[in-house]
PDB file of N, CA and C in Angstrom:
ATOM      1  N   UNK A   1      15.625 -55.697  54.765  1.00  0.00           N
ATOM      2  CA  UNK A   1      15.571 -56.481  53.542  1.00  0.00           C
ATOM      3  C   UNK A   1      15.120 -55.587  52.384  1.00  0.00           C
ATOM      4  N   UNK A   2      15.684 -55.895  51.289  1.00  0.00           N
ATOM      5  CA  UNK A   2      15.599 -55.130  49.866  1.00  0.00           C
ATOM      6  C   UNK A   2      14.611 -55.405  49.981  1.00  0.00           C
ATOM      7  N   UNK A   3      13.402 -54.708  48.814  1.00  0.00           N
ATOM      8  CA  UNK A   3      12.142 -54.830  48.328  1.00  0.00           C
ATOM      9  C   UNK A   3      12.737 -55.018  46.772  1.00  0.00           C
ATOM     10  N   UNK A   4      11.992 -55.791  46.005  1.00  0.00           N
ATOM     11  CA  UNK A   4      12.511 -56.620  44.733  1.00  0.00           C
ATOM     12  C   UNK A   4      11.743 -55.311  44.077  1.00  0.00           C
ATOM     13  N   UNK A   5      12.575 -54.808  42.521  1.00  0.00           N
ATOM     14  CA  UNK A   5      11.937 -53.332  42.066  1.00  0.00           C
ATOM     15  C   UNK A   5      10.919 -53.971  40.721  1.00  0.00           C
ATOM     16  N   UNK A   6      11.178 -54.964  40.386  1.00  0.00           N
ATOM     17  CA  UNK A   6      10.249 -55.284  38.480  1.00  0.00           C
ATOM     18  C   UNK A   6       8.913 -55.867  39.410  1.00  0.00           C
ATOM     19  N   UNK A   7       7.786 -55.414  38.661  1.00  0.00           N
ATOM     20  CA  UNK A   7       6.634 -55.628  38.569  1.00  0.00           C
ATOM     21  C   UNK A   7       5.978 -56.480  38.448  1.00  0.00           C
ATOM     22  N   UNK A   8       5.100 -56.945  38.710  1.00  0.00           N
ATOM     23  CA  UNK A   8       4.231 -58.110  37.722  1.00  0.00           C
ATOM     24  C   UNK A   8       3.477 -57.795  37.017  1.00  0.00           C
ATOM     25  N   UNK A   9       3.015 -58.495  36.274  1.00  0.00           N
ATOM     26  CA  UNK A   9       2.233 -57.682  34.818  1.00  0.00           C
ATOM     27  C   UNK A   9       1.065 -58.940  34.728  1.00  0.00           C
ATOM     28  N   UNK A  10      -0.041 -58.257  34.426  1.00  0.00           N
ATOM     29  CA  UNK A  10      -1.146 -59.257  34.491  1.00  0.00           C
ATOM     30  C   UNK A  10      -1.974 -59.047  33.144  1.00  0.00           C
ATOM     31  N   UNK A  11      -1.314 -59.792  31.761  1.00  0.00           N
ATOM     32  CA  UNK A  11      -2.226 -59.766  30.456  1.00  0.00           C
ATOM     33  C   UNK A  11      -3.195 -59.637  30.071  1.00  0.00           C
ATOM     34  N   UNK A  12      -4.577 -59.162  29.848  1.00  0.00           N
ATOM     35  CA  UNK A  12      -5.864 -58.631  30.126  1.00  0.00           C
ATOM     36  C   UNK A  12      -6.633 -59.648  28.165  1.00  0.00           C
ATOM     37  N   UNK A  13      -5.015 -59.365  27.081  1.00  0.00           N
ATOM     38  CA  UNK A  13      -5.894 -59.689  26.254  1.00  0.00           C
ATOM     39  C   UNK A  13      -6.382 -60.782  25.891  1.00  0.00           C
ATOM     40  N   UNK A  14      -7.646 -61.043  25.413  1.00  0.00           N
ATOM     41  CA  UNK A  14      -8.575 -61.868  25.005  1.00  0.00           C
ATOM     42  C   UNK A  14      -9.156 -62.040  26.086  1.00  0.00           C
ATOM     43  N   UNK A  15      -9.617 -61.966  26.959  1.00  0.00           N
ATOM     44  CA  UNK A  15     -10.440 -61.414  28.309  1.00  0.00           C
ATOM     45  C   UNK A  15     -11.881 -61.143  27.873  1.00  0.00           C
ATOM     46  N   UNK A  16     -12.627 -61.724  28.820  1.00  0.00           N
ATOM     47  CA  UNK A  16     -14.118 -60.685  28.343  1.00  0.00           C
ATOM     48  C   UNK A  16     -13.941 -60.116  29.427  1.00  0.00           C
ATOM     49  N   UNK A  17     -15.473 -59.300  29.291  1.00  0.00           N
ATOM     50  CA  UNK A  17     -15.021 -57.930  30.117  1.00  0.00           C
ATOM     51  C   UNK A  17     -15.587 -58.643  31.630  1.00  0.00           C
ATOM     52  N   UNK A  18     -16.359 -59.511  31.356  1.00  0.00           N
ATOM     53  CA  UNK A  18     -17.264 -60.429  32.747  1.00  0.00           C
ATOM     54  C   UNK A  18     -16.404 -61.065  33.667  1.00  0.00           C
ATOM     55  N   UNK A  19     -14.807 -61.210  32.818  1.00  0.00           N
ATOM     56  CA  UNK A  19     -13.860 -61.948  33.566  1.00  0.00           C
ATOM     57  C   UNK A  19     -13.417 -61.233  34.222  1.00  0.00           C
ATOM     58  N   UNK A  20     -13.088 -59.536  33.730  1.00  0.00           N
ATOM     59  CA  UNK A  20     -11.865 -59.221  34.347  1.00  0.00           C
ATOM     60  C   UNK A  20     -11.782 -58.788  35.427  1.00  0.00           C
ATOM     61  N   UNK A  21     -13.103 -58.101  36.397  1.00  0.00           N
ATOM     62  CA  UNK A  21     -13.126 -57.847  37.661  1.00  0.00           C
ATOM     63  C   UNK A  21     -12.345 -58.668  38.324  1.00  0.00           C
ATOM     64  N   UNK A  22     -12.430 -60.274  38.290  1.00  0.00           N
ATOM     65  CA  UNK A  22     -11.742 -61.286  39.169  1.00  0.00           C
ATOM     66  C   UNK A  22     -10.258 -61.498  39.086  1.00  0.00           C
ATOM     67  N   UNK A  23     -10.067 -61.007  37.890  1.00  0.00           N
ATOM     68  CA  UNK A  23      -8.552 -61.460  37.333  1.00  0.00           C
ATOM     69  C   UNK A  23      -7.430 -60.034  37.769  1.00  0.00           C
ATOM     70  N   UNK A  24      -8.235 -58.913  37.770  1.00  0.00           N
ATOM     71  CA  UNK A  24      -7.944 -58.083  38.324  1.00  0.00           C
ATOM     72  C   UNK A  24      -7.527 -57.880  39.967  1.00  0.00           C
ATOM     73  N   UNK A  25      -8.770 -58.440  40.520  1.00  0.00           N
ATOM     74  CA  UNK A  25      -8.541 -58.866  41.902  1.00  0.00           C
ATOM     75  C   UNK A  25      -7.402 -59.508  42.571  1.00  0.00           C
ATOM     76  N   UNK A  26      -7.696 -60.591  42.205  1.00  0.00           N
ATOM     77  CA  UNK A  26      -6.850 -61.786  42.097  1.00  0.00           C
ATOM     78  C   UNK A  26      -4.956 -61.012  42.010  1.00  0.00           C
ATOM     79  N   UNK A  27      -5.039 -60.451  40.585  1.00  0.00           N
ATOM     80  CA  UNK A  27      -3.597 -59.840  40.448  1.00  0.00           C
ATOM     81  C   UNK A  27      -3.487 -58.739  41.485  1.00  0.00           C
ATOM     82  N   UNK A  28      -4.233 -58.032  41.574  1.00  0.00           N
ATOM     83  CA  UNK A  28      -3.509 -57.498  43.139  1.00  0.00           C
ATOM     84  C   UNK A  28      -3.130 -57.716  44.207  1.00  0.00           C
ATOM     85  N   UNK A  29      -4.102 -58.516  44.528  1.00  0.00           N
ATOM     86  CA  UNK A  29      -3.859 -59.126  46.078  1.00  0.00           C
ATOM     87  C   UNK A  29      -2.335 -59.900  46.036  1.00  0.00           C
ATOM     88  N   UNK A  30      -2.410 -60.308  44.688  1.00  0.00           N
ATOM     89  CA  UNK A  30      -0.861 -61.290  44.572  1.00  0.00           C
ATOM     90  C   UNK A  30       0.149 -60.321  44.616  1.00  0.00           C
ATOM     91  N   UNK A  31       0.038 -58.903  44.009  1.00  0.00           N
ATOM     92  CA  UNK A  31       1.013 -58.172  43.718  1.00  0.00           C
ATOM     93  C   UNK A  31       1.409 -57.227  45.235  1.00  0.00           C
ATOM     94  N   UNK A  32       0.445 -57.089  46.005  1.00  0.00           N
ATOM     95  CA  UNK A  32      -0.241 -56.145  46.806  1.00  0.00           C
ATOM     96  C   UNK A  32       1.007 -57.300  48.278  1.00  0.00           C
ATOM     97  N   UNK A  33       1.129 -58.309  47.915  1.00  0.00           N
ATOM     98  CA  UNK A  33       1.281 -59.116  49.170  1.00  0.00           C
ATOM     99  C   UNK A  33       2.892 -59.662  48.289  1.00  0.00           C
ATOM    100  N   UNK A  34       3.308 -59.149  47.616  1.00  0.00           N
ATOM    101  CA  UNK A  34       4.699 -59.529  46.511  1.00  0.00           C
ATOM    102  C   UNK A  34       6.026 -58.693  47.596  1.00  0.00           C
ATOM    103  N   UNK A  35       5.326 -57.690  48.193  1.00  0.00           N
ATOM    104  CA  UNK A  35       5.736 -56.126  48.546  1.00  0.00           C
ATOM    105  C   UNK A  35       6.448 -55.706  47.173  1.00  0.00           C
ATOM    106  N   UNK A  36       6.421 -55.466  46.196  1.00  0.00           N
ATOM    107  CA  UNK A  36       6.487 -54.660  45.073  1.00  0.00           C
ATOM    108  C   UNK A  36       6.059 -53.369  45.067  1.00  0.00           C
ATOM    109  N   UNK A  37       6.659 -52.549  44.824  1.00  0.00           N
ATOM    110  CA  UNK A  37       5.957 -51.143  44.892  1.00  0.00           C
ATOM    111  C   UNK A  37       5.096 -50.855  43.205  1.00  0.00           C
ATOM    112  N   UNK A  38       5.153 -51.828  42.590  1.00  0.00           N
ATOM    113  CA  UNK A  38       3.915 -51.349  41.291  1.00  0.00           C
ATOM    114  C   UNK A  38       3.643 -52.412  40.835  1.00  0.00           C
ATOM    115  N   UNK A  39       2.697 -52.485  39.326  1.00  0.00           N
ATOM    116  CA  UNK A  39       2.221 -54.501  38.917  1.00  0.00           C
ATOM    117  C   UNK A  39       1.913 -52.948  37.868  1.00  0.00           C
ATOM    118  N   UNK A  40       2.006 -53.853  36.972  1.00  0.00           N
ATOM    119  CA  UNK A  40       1.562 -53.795  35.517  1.00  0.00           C
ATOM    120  C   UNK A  40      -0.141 -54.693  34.789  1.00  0.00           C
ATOM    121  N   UNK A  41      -0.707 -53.543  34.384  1.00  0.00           N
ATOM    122  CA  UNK A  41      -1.823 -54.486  33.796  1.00  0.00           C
ATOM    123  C   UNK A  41      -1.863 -54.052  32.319  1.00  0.00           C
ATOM    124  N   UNK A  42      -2.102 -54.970  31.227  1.00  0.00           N
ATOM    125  CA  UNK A  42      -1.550 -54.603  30.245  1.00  0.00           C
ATOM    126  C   UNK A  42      -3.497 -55.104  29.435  1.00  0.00           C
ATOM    127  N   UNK A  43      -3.870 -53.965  29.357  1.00  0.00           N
ATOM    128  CA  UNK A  43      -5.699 -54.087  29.215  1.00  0.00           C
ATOM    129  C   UNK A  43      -5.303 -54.085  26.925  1.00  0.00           C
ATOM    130  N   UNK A  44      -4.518 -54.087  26.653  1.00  0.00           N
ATOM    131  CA  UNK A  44      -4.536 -53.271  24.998  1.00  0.00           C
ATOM    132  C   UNK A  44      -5.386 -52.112  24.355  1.00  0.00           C
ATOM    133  N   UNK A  45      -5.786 -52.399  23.464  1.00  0.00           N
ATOM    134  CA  UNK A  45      -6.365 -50.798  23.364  1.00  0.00           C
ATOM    135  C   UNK A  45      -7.840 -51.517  22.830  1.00  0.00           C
ATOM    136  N   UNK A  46      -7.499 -52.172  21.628  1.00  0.00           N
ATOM    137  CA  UNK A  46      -9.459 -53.028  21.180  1.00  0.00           C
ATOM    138  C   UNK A  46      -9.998 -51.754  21.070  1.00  0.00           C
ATOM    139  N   UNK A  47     -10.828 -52.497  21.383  1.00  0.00           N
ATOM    140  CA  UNK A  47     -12.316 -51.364  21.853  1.00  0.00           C
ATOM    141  C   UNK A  47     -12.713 -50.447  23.112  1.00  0.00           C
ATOM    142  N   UNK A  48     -11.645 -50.661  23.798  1.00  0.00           N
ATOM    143  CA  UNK A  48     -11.441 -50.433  25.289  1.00  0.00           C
ATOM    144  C   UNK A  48     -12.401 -50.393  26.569  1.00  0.00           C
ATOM    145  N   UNK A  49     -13.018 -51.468  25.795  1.00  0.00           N
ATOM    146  CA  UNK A  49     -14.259 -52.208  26.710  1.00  0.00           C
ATOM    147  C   UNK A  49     -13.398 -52.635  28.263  1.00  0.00           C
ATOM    148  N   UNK A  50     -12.252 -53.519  27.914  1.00  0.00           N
ATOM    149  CA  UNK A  50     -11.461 -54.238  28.786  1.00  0.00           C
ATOM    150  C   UNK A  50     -10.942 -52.681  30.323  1.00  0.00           C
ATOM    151  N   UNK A  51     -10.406 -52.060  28.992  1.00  0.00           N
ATOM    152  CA  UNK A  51      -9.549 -51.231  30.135  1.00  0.00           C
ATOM    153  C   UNK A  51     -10.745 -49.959  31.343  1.00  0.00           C
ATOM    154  N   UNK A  52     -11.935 -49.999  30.178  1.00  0.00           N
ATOM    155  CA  UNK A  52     -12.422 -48.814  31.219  1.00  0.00           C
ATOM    156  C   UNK A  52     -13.284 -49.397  32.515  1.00  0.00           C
ATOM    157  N   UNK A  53     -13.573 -51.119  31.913  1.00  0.00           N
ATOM    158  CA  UNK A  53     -13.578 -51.514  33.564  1.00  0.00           C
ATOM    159  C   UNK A  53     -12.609 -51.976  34.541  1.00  0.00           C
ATOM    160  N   UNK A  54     -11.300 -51.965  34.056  1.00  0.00           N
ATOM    161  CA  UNK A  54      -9.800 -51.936  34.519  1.00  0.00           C
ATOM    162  C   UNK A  54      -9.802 -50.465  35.384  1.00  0.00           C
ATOM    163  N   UNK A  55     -10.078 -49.493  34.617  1.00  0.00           N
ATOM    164  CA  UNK A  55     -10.098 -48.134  35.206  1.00  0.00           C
ATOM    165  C   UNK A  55     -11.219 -47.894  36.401  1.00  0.00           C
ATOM    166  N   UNK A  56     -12.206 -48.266  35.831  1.00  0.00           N
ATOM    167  CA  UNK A  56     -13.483 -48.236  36.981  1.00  0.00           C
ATOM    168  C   UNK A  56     -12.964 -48.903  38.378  1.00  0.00           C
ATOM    169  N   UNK A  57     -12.939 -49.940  38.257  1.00  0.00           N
ATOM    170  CA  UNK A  57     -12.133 -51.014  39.451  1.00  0.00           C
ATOM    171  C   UNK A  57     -11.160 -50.602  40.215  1.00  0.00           C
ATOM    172  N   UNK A  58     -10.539 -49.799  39.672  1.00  0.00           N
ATOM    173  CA  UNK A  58      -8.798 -49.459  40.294  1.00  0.00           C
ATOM    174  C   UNK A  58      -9.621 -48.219  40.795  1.00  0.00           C
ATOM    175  N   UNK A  59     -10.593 -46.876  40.181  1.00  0.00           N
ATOM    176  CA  UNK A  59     -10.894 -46.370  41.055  1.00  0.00           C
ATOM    177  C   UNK A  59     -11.572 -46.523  41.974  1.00  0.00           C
ATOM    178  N   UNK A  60     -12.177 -47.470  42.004  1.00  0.00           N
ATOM    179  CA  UNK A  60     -13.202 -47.715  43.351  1.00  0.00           C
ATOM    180  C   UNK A  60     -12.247 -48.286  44.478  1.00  0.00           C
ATOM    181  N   UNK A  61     -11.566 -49.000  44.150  1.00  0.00           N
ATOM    182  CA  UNK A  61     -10.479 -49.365  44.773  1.00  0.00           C
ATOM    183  C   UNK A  61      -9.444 -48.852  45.723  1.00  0.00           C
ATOM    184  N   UNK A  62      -9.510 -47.630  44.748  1.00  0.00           N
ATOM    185  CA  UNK A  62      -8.303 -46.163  45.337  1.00  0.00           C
ATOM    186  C   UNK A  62      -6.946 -46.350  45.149  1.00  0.00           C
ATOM    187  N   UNK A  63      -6.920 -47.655  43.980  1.00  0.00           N
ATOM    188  CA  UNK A  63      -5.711 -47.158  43.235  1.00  0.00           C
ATOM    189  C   UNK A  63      -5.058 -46.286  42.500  1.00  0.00           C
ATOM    190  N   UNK A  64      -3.875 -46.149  42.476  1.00  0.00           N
ATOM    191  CA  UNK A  64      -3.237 -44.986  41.866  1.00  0.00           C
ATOM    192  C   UNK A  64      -2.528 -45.481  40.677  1.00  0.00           C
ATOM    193  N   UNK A  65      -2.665 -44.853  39.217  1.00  0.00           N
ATOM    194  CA  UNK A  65      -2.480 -45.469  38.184  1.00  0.00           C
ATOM    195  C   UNK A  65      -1.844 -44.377  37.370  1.00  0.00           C
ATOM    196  N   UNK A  66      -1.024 -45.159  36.386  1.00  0.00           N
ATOM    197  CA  UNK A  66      -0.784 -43.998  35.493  1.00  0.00           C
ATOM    198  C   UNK A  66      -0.865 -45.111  33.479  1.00  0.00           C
ATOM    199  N   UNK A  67      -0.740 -44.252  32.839  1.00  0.00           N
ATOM    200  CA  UNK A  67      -0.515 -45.053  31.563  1.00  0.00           C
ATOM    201  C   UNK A  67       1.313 -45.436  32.022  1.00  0.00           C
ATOM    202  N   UNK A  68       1.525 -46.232  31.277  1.00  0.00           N
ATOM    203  CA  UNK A  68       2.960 -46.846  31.131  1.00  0.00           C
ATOM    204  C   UNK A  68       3.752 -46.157  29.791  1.00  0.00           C
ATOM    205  N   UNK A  69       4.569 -45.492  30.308  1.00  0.00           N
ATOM    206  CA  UNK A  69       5.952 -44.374  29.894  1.00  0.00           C
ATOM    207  C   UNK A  69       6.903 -45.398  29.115  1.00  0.00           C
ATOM    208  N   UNK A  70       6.572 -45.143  27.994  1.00  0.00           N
ATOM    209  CA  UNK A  70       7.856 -45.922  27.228  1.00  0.00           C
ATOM    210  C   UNK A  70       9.158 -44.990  27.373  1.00  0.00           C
ATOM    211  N   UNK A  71      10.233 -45.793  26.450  1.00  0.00           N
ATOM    212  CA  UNK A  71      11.392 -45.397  26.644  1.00  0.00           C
ATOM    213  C   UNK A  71      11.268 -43.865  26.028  1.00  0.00           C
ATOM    214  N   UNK A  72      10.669 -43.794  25.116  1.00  0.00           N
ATOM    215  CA  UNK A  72      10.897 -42.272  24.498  1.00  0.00           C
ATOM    216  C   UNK A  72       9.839 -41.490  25.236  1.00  0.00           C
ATOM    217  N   UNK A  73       9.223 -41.649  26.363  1.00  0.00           N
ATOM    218  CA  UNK A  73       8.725 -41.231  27.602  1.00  0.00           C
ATOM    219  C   UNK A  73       6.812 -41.101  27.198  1.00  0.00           C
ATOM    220  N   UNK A  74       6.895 -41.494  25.853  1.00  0.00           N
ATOM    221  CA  UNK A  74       5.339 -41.451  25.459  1.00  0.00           C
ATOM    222  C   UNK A  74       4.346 -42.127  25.968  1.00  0.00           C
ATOM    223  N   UNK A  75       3.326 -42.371  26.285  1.00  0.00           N
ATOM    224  CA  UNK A  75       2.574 -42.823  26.721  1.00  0.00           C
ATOM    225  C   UNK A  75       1.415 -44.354  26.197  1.00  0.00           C
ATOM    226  N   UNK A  76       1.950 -44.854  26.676  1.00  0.00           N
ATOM    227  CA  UNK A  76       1.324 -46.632  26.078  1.00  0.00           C
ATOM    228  C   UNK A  76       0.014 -46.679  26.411  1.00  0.00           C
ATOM    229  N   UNK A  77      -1.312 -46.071  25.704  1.00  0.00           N
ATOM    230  CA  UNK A  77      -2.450 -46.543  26.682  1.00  0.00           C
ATOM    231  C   UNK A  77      -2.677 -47.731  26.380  1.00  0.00           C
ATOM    232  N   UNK A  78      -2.320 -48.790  26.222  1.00  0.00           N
ATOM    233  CA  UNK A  78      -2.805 -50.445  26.185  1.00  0.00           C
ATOM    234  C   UNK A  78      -2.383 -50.929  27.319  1.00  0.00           C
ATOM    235  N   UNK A  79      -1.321 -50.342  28.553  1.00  0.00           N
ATOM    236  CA  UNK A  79      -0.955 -50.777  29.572  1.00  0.00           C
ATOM    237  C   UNK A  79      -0.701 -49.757  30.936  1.00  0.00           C
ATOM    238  N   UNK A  80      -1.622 -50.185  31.533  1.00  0.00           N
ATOM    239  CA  UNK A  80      -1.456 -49.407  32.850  1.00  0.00           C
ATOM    240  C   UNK A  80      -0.548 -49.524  34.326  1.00  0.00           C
ATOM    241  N   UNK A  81       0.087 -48.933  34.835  1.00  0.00           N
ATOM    242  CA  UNK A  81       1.154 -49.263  35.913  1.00  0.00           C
ATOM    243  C   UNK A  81       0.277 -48.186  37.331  1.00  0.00           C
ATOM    244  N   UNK A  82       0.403 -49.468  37.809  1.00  0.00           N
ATOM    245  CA  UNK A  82      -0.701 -49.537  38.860  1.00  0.00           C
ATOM    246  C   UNK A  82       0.645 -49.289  40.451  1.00  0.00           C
ATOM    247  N   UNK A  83       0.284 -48.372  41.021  1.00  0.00           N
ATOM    248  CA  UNK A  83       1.479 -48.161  42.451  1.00  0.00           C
ATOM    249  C   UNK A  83       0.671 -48.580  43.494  1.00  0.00           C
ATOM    250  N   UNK A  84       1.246 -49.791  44.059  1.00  0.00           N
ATOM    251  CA  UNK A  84       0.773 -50.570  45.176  1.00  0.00           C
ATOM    252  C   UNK A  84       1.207 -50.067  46.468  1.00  0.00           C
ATOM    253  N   UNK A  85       2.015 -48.608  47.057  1.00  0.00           N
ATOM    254  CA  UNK A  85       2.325 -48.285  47.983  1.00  0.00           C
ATOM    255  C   UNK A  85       1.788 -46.751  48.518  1.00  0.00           C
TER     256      UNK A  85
END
């Protein structure tokens, strides 16, 4: 059986930062059990309160992350693409 290739993407903004450990969670396990090979978390930039406990989390975790590659191959830091395999 194919494995389905688009992502899920889990919106981070207007979030406090107290929420997002769970919401984070939560979106993996969903994405993690999707069999998707990546999920999208889209933290924005703000103050980047949101994303560096997005970052903290995913490393403790031992996820593997990168910023998200736009079309002109530059680098989006408001959204991170997270590889679930």
């Amino acid at each position: 059986m194919k494995k389905p290739t688009q992502a899920l993407t889990l919106d981070l903004h207007g979030f406090k930062t107290s929420d997002v450990e769970d919401a984070v969670d939560k979106f993996l396990v969903k994405a993690s059990s999707s069999g998707l090979k990546r999920g999208r978390i889209m933290t924005g930039k703000g103050t980047g309160a949101v994303q560096k406990v997005v970052i903290q989390y995913l490393k403790l975790a031992g996820y593997t992350w990168e910023f998200e590659k736009g079309s002109n191959t530059k680098e989006n830091t408001g959204v991170l693409t997270i590889f679930l395999d």
